[in-house]
C-alpha atoms as a PDB file:
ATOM      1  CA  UNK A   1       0.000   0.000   0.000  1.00  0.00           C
ATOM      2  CA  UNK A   2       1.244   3.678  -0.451  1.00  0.00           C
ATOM      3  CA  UNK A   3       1.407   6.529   1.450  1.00  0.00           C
ATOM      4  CA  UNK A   4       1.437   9.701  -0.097  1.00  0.00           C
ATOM      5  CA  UNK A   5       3.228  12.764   2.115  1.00  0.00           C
ATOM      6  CA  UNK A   6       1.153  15.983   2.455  1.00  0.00           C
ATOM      7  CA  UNK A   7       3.830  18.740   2.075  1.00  0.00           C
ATOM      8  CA  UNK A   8       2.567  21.044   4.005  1.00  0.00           C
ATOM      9  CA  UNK A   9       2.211  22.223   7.859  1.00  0.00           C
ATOM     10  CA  UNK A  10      -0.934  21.848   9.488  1.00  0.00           C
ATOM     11  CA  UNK A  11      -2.926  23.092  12.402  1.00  0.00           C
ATOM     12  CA  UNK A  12      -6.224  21.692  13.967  1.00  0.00           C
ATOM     13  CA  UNK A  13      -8.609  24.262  15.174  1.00  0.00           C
ATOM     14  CA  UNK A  14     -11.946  25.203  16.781  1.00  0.00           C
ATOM     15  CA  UNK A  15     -13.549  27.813  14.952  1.00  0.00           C
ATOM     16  CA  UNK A  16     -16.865  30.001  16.272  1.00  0.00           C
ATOM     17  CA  UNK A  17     -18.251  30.297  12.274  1.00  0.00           C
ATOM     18  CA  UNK A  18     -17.478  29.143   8.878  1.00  0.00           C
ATOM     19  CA  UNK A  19     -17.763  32.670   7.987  1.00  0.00           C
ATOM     20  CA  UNK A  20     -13.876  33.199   8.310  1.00  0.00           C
ATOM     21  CA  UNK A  21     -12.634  29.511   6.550  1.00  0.00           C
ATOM     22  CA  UNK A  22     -11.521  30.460   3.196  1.00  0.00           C
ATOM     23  CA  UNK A  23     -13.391  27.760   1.497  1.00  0.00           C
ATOM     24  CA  UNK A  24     -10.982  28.360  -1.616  1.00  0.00           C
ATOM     25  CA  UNK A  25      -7.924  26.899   0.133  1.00  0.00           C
ATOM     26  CA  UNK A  26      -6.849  23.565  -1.243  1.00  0.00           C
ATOM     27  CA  UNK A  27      -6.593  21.718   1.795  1.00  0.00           C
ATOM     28  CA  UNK A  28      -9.132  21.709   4.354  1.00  0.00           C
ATOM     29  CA  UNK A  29     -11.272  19.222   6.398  1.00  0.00           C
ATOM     30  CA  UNK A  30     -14.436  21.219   8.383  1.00  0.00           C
ATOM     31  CA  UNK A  31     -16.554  19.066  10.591  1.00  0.00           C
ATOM     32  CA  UNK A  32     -19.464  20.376  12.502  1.00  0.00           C
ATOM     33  CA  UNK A  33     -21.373  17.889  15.120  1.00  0.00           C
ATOM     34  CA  UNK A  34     -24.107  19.567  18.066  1.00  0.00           C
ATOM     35  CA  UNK A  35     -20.743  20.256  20.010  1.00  0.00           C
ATOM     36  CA  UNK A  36     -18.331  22.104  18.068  1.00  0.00           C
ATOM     37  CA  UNK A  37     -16.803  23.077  14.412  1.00  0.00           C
ATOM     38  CA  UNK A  38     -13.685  21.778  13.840  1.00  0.00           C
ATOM     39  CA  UNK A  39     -11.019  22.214  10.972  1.00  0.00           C
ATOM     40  CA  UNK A  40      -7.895  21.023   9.971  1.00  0.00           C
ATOM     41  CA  UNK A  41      -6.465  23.338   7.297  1.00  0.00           C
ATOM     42  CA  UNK A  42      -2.858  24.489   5.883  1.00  0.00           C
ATOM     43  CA  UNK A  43      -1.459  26.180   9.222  1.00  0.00           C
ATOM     44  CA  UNK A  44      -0.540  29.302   7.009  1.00  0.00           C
ATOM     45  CA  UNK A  45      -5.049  29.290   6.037  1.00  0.00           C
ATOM     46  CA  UNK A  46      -5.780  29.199   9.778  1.00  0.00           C
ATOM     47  CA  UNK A  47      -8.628  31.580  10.591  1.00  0.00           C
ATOM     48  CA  UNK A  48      -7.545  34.560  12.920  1.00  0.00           C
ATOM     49  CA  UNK A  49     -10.845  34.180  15.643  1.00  0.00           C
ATOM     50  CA  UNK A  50     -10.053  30.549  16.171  1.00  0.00           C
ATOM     51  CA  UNK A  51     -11.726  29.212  19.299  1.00  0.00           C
ATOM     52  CA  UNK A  52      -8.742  26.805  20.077  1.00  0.00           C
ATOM     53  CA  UNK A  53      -5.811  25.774  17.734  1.00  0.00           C
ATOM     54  CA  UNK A  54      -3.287  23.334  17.764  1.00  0.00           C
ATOM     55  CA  UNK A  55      -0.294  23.852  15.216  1.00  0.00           C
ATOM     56  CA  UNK A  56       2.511  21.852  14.397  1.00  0.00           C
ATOM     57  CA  UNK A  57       0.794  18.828  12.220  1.00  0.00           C
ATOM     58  CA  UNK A  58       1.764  16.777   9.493  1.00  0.00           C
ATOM     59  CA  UNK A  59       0.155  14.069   7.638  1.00  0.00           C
ATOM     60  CA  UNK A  60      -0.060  11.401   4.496  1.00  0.00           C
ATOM     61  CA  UNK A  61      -2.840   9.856   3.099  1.00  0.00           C
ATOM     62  CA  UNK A  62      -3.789   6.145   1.884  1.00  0.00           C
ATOM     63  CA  UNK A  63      -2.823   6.586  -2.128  1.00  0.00           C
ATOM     64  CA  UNK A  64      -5.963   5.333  -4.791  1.00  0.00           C
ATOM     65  CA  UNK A  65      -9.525   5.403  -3.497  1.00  0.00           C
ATOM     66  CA  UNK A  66     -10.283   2.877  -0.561  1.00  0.00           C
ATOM     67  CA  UNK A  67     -13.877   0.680  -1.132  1.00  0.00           C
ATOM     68  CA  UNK A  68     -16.149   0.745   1.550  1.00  0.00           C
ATOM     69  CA  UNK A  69     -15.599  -3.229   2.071  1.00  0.00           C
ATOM     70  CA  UNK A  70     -12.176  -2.801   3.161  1.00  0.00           C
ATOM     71  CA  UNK A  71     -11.685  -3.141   6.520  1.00  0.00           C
ATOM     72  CA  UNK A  72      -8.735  -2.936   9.101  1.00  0.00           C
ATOM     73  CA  UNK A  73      -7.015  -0.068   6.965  1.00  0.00           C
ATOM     74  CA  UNK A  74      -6.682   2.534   9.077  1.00  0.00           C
ATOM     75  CA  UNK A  75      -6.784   0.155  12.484  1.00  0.00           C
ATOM     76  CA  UNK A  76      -3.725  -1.228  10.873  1.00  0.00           C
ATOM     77  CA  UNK A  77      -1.624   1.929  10.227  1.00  0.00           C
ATOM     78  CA  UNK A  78      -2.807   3.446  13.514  1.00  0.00           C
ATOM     79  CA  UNK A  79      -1.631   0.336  15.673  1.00  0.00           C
ATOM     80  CA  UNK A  80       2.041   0.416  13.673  1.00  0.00           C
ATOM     81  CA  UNK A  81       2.110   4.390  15.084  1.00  0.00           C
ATOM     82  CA  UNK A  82       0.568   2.931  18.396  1.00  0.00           C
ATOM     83  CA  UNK A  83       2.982   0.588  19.250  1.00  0.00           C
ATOM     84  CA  UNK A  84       5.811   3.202  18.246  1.00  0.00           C
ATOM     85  CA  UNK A  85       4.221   5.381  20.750  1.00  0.00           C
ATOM     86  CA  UNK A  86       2.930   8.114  17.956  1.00  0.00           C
ATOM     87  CA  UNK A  87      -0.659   9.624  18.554  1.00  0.00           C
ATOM     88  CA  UNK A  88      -2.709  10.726  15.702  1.00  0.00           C
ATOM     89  CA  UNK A  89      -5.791  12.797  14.312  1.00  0.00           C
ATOM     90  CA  UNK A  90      -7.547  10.856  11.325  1.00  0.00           C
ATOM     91  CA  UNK A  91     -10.079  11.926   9.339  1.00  0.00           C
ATOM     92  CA  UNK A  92     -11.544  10.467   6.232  1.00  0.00           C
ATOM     93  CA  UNK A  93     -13.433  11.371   3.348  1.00  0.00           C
ATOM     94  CA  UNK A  94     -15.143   9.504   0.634  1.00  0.00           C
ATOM     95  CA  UNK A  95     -12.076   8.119  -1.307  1.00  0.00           C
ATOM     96  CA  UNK A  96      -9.572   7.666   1.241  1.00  0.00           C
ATOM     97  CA  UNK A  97      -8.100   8.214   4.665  1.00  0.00           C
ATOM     98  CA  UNK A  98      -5.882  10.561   6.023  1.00  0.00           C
ATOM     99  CA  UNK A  99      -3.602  10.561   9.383  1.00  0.00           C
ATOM    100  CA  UNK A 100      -1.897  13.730  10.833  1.00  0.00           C
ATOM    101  CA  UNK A 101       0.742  13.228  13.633  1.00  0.00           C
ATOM    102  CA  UNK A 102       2.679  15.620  15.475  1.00  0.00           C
ATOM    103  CA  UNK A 103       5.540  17.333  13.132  1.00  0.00           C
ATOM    104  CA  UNK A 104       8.194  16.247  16.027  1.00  0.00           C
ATOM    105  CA  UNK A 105       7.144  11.976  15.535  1.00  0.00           C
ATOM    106  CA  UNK A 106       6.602  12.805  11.455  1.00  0.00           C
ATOM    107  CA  UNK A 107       9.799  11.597  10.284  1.00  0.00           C
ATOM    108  CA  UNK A 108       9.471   8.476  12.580  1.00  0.00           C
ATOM    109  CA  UNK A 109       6.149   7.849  11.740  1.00  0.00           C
ATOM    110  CA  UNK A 110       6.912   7.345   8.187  1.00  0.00           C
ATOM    111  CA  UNK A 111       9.843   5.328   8.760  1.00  0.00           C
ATOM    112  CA  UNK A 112       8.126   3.045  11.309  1.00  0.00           C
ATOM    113  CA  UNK A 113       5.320   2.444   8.238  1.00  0.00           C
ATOM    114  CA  UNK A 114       8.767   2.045   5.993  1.00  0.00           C
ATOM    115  CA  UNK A 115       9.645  -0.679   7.989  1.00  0.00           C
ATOM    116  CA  UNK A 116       6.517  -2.628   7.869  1.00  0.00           C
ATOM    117  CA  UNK A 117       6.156  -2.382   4.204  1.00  0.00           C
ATOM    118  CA  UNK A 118       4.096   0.496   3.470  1.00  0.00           C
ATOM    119  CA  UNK A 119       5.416   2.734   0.391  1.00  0.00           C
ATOM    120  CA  UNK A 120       5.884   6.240   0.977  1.00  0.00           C
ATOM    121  CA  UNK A 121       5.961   8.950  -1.466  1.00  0.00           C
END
């Protein structure tokens, strides 16, 4: 399976509206539930009146688009970062999956998913 490396620095963030999100960027993830509005966006496209934010992400995402009878994808990758002691943020979207760790485990992430015979590009 391949990995493919998103190149750019990330930040996760509560926001109060959608009214200040540029929905232009190319890179965002918005969720809304009865509790909150979340967003996960290029850190440089964070919204000034965040409610909370937490910078300093990176991430990859599952290469191709993943059918809905595959199972065990992401509980795979996210037990490899588990048992190298690296926490994560996924999210997914129709096609595929995508999993954001800390900047400072990054580089060790993708080596420990090397190592058990994932591609990354």
């Amino acid at each position: 399976m391949e990995l493919k490396k998103i190149e750019h620095k990330l930040t996760v963030c509560k926001v109060a509206d959608i009214s200040s999100i540029n929905m232009d960027a190319d890179l965002f993830f918005l969720g809304k539930t009865d509790e909150e509005l979340s967003l996960v966006c290029k850190t440089e496209d964070t919204p000034q009146n965040t409610l909370e934010r937490d910078d300093g992400w990176r991430g990859f995402r599952i290469q191709g688009v993943l059918d809905f009878s595959l199972i065990g994808i992401l509980s795979k990758l996210s037990g490899i970062l588990a048992e190298n002691k690296i926490g994560i943020f996924a999210v997914s979207t129709y096609n595929t999956d995508y999993i954001l760790v800390k900047e400072e485990n990054y580089d060790r992430a993708l080596k420990a998913l090397a190592s058990e015979g994932y591609t990354v590009v």
